[in-house]
PDB file of N, CA and C in Angstrom:
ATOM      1  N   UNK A   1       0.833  -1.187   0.000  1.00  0.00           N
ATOM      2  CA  UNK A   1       0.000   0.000   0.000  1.00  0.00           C
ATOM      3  C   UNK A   1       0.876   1.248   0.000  1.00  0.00           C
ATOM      4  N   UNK A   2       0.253   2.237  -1.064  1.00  0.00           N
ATOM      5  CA  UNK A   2       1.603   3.697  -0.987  1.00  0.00           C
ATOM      6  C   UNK A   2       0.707   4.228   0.143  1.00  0.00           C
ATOM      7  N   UNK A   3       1.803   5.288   0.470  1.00  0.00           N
ATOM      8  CA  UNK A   3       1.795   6.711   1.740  1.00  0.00           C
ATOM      9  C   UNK A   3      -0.199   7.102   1.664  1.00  0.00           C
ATOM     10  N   UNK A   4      -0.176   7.410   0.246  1.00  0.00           N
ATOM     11  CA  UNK A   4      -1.681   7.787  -0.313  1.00  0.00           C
ATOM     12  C   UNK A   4      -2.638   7.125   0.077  1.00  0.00           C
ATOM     13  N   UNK A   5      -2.454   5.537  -0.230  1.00  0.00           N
ATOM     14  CA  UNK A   5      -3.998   4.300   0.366  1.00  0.00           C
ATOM     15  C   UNK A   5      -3.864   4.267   1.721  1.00  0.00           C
ATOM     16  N   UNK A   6      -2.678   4.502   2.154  1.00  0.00           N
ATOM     17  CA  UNK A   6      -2.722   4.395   3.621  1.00  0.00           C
ATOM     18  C   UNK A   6      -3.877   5.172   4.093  1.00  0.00           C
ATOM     19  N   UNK A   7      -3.534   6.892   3.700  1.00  0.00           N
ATOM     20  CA  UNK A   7      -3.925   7.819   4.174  1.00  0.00           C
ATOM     21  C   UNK A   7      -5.550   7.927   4.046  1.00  0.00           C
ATOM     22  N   UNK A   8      -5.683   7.613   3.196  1.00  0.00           N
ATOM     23  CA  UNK A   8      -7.432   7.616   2.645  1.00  0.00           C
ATOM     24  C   UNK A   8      -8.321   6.227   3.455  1.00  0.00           C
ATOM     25  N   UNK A   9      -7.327   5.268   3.910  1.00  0.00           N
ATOM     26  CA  UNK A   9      -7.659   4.006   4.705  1.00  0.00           C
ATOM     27  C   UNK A   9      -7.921   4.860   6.029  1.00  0.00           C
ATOM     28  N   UNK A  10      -7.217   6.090   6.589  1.00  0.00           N
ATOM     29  CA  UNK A  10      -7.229   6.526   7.506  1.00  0.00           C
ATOM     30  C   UNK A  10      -8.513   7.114   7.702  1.00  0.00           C
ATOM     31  N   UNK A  11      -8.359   7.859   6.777  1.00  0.00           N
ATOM     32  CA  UNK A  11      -9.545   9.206   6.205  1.00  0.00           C
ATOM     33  C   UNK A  11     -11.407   8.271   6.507  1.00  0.00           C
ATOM     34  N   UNK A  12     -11.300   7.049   5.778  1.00  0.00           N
ATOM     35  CA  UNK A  12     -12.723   6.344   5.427  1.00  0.00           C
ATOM     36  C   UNK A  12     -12.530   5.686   7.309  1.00  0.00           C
ATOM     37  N   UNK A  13     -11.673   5.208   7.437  1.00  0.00           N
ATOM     38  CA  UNK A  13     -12.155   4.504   8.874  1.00  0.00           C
ATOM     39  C   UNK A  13     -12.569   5.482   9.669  1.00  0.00           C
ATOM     40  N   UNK A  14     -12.051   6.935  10.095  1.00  0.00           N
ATOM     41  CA  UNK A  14     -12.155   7.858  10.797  1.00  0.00           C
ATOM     42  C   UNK A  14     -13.833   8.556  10.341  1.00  0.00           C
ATOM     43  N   UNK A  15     -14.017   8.094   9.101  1.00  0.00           N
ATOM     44  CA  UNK A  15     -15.502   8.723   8.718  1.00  0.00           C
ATOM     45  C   UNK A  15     -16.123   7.420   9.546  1.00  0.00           C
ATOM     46  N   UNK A  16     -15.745   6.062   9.083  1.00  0.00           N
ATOM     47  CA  UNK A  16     -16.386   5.450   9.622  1.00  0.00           C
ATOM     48  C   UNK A  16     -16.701   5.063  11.224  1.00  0.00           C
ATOM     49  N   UNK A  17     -16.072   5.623  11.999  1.00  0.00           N
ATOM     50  CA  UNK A  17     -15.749   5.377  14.095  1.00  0.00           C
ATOM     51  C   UNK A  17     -15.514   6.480  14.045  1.00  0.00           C
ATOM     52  N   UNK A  18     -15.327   7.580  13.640  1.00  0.00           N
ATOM     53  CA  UNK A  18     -14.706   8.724  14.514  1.00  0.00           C
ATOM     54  C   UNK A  18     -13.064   8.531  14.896  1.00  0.00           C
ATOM     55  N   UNK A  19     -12.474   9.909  15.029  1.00  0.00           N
ATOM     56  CA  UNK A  19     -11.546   9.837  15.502  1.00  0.00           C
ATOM     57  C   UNK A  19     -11.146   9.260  16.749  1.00  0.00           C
ATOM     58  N   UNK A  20     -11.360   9.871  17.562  1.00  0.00           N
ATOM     59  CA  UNK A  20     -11.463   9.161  18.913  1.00  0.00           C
ATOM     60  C   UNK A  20     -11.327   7.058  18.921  1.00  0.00           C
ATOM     61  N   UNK A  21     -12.358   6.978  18.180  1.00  0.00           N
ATOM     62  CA  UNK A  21     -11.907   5.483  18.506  1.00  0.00           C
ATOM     63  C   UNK A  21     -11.209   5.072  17.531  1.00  0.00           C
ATOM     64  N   UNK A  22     -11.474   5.346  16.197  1.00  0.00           N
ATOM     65  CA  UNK A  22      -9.691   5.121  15.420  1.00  0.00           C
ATOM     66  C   UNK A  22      -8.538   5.110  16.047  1.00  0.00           C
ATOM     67  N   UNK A  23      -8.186   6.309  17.242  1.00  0.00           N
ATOM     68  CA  UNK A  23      -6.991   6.507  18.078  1.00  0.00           C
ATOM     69  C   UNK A  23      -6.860   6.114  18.885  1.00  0.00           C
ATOM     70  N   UNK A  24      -7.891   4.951  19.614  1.00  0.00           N
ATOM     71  CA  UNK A  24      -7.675   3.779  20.056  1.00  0.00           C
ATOM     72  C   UNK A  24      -7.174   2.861  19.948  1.00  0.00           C
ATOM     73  N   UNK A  25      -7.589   2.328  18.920  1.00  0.00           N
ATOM     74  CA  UNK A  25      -7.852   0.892  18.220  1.00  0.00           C
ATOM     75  C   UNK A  25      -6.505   0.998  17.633  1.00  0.00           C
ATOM     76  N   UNK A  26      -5.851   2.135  17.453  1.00  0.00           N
ATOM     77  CA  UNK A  26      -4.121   2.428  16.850  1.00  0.00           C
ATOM     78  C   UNK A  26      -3.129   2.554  17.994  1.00  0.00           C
ATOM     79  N   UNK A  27      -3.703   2.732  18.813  1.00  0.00           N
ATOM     80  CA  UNK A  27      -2.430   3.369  20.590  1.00  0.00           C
ATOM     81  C   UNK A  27      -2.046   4.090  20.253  1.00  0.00           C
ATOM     82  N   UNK A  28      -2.827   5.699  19.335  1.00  0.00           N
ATOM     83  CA  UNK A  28      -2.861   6.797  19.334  1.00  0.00           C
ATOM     84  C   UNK A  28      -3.420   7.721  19.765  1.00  0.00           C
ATOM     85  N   UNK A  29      -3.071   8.732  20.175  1.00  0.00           N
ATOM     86  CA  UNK A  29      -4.100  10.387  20.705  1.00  0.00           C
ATOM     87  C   UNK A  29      -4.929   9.986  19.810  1.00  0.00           C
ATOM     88  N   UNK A  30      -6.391  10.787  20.069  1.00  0.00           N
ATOM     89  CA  UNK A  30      -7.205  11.378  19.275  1.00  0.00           C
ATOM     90  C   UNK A  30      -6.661  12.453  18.550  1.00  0.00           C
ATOM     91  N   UNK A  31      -6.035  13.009  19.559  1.00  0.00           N
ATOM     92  CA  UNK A  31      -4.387  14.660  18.519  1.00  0.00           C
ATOM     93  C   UNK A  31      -4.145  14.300  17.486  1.00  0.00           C
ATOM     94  N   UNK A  32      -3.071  13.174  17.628  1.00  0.00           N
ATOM     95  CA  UNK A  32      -2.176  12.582  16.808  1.00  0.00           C
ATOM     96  C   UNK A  32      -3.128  12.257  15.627  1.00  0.00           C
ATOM     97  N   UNK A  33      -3.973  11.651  15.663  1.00  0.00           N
ATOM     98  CA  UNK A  33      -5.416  11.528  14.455  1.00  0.00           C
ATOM     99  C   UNK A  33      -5.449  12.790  13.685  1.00  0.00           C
ATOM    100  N   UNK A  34      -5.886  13.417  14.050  1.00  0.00           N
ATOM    101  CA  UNK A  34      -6.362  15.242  13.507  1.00  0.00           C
ATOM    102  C   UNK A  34      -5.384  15.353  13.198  1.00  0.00           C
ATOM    103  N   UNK A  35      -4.314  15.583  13.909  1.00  0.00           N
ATOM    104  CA  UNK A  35      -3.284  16.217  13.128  1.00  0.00           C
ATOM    105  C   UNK A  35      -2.466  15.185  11.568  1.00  0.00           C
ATOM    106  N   UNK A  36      -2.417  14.334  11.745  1.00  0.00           N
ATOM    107  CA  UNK A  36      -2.070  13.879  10.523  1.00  0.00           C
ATOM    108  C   UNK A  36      -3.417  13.545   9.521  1.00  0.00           C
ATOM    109  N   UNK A  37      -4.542  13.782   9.953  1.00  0.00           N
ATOM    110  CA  UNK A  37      -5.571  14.336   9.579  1.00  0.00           C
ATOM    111  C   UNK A  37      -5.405  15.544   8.327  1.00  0.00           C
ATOM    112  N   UNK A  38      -4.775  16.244   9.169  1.00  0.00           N
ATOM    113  CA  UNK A  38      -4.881  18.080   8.774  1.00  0.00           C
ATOM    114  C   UNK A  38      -3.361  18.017   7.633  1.00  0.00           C
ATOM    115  N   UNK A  39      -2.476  16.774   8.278  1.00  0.00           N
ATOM    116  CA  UNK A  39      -1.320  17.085   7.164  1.00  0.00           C
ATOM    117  C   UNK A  39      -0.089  18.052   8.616  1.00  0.00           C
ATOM    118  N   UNK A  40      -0.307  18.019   9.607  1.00  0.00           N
ATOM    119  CA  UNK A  40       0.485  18.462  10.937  1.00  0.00           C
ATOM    120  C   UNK A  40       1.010  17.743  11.528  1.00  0.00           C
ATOM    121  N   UNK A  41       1.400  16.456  11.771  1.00  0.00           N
ATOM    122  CA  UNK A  41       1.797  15.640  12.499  1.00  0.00           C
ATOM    123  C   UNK A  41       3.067  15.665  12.624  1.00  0.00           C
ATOM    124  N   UNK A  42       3.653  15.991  13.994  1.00  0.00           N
ATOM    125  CA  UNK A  42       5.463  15.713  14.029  1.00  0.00           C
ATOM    126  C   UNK A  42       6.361  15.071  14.242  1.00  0.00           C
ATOM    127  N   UNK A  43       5.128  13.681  14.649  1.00  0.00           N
ATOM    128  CA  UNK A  43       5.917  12.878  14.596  1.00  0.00           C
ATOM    129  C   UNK A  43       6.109  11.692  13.311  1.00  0.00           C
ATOM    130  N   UNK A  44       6.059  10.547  13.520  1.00  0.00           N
ATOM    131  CA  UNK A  44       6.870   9.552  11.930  1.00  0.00           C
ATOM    132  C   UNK A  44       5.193   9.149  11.507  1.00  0.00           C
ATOM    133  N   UNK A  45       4.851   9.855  10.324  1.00  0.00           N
ATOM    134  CA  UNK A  45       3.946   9.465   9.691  1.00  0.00           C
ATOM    135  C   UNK A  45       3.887   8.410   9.222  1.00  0.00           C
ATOM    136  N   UNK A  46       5.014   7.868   8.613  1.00  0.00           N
ATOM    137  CA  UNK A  46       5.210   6.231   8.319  1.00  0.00           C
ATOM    138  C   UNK A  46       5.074   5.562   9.171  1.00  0.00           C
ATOM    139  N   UNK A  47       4.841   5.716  10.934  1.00  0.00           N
ATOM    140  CA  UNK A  47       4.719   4.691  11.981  1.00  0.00           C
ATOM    141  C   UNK A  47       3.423   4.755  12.069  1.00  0.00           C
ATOM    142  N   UNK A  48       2.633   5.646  12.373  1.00  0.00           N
ATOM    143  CA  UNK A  48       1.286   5.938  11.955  1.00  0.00           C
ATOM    144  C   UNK A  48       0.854   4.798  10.933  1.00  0.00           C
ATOM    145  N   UNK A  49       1.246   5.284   9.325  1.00  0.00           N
ATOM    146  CA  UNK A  49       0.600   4.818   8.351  1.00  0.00           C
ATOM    147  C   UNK A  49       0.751   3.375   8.506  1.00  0.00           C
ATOM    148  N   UNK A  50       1.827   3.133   9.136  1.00  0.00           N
ATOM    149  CA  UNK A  50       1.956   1.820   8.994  1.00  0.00           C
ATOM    150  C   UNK A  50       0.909   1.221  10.392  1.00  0.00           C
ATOM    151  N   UNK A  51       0.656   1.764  10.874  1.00  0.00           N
ATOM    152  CA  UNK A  51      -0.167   1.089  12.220  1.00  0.00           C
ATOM    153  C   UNK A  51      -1.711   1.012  11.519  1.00  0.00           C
ATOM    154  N   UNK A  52      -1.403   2.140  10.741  1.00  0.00           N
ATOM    155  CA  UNK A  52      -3.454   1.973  10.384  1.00  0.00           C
ATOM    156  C   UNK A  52      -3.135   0.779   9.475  1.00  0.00           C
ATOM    157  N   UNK A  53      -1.957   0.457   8.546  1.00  0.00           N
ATOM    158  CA  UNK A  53      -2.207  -0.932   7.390  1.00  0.00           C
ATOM    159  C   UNK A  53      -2.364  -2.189   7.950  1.00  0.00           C
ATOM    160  N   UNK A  54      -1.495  -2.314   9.435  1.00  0.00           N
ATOM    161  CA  UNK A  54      -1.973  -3.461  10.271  1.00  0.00           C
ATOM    162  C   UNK A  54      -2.969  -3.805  10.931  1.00  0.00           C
ATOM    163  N   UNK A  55      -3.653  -2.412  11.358  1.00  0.00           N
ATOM    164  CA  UNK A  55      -5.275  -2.884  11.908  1.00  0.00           C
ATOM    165  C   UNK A  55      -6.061  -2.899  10.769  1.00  0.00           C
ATOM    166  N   UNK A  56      -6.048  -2.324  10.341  1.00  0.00           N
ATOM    167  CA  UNK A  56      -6.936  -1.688   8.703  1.00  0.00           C
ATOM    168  C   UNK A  56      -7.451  -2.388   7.458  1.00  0.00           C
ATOM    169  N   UNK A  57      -5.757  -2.479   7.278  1.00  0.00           N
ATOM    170  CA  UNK A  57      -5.510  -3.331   5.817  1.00  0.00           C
ATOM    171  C   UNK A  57      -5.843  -4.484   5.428  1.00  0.00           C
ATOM    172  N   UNK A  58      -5.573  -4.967   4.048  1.00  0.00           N
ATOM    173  CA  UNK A  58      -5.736  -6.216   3.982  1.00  0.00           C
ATOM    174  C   UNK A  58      -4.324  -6.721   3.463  1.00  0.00           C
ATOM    175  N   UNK A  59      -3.218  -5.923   3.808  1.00  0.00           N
ATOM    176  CA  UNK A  59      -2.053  -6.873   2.996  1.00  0.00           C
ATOM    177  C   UNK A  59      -1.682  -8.076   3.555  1.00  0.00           C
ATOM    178  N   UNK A  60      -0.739  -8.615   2.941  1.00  0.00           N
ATOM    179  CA  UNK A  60      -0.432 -10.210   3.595  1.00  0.00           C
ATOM    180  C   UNK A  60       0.752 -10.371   3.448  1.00  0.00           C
ATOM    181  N   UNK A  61       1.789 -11.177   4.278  1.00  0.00           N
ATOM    182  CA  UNK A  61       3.166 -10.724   3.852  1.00  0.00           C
ATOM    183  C   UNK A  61       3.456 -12.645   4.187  1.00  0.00           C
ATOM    184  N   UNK A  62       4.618 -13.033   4.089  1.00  0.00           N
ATOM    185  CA  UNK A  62       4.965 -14.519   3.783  1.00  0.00           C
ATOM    186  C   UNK A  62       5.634 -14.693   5.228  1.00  0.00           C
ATOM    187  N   UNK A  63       5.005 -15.566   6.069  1.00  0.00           N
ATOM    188  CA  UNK A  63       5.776 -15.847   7.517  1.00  0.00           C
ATOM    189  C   UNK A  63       7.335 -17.095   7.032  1.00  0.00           C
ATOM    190  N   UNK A  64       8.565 -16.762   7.824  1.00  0.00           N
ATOM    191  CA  UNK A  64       9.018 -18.281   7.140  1.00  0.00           C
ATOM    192  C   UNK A  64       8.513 -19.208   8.200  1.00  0.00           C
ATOM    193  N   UNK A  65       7.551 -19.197   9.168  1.00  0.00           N
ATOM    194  CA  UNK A  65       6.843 -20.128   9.666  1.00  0.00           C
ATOM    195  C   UNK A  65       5.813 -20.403   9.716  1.00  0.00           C
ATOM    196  N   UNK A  66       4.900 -19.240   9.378  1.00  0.00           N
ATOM    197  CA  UNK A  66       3.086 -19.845   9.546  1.00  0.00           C
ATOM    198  C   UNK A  66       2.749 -19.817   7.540  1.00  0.00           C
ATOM    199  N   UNK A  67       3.184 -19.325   6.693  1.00  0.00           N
ATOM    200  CA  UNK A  67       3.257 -19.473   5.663  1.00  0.00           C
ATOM    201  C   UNK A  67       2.558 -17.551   5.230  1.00  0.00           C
ATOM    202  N   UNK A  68       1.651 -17.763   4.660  1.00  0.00           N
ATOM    203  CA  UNK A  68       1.195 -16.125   3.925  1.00  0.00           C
ATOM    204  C   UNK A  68       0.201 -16.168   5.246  1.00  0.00           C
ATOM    205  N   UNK A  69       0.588 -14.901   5.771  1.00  0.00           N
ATOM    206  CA  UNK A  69      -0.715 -14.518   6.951  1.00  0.00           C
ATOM    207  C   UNK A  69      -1.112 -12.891   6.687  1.00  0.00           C
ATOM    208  N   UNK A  70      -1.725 -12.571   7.124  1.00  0.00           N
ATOM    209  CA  UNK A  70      -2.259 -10.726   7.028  1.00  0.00           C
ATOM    210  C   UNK A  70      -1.106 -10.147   7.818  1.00  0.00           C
ATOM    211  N   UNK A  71      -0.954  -8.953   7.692  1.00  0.00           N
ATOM    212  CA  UNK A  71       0.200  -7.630   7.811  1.00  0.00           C
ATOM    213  C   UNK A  71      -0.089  -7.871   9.847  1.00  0.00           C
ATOM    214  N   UNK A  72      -1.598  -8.029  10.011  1.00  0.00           N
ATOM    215  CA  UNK A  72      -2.127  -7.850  11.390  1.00  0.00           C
ATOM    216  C   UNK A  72      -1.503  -8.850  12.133  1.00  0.00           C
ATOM    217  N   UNK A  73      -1.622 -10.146  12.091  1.00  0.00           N
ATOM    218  CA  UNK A  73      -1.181 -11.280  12.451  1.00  0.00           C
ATOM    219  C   UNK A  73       0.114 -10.927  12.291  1.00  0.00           C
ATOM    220  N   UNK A  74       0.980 -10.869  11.576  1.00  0.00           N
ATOM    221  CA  UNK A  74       2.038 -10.772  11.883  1.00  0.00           C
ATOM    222  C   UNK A  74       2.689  -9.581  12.895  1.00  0.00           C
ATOM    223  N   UNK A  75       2.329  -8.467  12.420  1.00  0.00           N
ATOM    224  CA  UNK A  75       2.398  -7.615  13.844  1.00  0.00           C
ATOM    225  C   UNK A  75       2.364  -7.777  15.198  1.00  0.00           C
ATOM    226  N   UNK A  76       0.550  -8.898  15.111  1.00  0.00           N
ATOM    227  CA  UNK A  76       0.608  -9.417  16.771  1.00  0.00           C
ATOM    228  C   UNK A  76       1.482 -10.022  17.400  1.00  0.00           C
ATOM    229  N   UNK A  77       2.028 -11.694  16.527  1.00  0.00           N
ATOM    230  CA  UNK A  77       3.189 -12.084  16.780  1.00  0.00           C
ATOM    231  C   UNK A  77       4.675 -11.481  17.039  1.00  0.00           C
ATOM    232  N   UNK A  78       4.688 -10.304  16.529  1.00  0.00           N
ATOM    233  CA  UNK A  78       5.938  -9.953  16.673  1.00  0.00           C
ATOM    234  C   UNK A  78       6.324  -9.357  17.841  1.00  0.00           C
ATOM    235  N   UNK A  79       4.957  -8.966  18.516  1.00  0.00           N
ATOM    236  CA  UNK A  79       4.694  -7.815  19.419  1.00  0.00           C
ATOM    237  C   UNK A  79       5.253  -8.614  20.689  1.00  0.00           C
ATOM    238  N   UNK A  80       4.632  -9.953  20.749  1.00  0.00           N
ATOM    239  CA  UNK A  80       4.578 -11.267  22.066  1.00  0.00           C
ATOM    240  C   UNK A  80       6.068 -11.028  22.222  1.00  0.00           C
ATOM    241  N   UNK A  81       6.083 -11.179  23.583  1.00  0.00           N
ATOM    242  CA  UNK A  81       7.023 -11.343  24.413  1.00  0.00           C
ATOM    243  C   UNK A  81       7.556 -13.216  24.450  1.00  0.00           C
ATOM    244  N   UNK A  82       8.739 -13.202  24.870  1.00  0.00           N
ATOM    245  CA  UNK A  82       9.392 -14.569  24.439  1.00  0.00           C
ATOM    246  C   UNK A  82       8.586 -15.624  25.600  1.00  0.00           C
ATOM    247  N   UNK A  83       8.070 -16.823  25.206  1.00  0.00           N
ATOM    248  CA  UNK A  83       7.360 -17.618  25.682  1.00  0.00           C
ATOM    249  C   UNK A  83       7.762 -19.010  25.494  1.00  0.00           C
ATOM    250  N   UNK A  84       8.254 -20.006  26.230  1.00  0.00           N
ATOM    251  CA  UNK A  84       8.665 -20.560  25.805  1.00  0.00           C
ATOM    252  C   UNK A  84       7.477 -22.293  26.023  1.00  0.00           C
ATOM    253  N   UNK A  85       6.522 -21.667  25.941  1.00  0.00           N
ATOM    254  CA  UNK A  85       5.000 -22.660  25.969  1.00  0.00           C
ATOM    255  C   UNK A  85       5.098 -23.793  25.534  1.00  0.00           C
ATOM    256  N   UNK A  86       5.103 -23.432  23.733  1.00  0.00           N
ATOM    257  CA  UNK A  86       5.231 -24.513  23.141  1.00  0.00           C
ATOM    258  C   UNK A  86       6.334 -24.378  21.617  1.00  0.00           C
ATOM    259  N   UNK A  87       6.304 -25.251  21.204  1.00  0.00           N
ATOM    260  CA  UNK A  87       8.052 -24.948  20.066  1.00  0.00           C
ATOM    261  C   UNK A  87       7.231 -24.038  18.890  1.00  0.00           C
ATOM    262  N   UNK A  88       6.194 -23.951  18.357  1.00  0.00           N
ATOM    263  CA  UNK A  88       5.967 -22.508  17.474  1.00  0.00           C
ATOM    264  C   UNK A  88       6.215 -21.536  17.819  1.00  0.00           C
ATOM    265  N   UNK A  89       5.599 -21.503  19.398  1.00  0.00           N
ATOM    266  CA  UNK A  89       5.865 -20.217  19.902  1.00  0.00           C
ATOM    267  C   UNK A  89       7.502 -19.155  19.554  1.00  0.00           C
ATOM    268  N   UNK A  90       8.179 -20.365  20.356  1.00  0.00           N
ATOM    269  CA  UNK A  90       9.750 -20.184  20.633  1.00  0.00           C
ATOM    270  C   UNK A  90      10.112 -19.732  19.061  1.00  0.00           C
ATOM    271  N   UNK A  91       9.430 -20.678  17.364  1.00  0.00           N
ATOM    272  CA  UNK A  91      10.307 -20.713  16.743  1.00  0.00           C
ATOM    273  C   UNK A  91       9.626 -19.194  16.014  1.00  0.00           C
ATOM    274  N   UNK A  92       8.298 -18.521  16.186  1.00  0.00           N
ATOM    275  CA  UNK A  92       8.244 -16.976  16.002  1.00  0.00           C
ATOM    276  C   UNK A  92       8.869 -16.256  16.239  1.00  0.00           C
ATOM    277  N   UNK A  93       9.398 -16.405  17.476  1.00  0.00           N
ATOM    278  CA  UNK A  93       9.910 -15.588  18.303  1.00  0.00           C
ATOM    279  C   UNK A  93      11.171 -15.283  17.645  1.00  0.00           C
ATOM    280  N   UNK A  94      11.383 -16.167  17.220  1.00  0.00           N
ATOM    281  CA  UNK A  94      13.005 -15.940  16.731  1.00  0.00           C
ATOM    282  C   UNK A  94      13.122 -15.843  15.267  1.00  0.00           C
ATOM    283  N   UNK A  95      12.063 -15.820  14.541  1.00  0.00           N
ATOM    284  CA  UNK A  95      12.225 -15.588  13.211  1.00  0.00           C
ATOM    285  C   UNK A  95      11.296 -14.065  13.004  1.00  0.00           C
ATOM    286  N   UNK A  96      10.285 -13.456  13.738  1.00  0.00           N
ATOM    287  CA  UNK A  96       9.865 -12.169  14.075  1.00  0.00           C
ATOM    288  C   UNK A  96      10.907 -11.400  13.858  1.00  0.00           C
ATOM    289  N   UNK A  97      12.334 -11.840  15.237  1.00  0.00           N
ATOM    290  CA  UNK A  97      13.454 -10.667  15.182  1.00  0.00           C
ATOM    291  C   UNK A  97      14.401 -10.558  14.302  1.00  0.00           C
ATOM    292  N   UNK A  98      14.239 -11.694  13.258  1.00  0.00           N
ATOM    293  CA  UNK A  98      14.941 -11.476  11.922  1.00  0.00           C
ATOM    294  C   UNK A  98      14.365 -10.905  11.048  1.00  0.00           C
ATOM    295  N   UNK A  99      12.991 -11.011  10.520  1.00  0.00           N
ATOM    296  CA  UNK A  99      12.213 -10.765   9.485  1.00  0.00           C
ATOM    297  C   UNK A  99      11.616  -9.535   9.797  1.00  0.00           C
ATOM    298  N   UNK A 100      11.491  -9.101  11.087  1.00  0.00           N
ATOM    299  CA  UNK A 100      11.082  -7.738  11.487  1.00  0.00           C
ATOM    300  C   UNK A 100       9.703  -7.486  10.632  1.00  0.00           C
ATOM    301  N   UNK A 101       9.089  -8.347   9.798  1.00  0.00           N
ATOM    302  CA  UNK A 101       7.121  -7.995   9.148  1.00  0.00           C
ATOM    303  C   UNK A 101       7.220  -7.106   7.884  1.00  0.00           C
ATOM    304  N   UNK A 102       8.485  -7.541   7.236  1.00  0.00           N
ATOM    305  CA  UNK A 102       8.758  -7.335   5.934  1.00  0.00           C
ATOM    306  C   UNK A 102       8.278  -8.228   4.968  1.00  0.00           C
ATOM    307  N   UNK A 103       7.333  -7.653   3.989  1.00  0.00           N
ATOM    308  CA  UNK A 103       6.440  -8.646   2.697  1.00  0.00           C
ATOM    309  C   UNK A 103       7.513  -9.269   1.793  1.00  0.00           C
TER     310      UNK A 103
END
């Protein structure tokens, strides 16, 4: 997705919930919304854009362990803290901090 679909992904969800809970559902201000809203934002618009393509989106990127999963799923996984439960777990864990949720 370019800078642009991101932004308009932003634009239609925010018509669709409101700001406020868009900037939830992201672990963003409601601020931080508006303002990259308005085209003001000072902080990394690409961390932003990229947070709305993981809740948002529909891309899909290639795990080298669970095979093609959504941009979201992989995010979640990457997010988990090291667990050593059961051996998928362990073997995410360690291919997350290589692959870092690159398509």
């Amino acid at each position: 997705m370019t800078t642009t679909d991101r932004m308009e992904l932003l634009r239609e969800k925010c018509a669709e919930f409101g700001q406020a809970e868009i900037a939830r559902r992201l672990g963003y201000s409601p601020s931080a919304i508006n303002q990259a809203l308005k085209g003001a934002y000072q902080g990394s618009l690409d961390n932003l854009l990229t947070r709305v393509e993981e809740i948002f989106g529909t891309s899909t990127v290639i795990c080298p362990v669970l095979g093609e999963i959504s941009l979201r799923k992989c995010s979640e996984n990457r997010k988990r803290p090291f667990a050593a439960t059961n051996p998928l777990r362990v073997q995410l864990y360690r291919q997350c901090k290589k692959c870092g949720g690159k398509p």
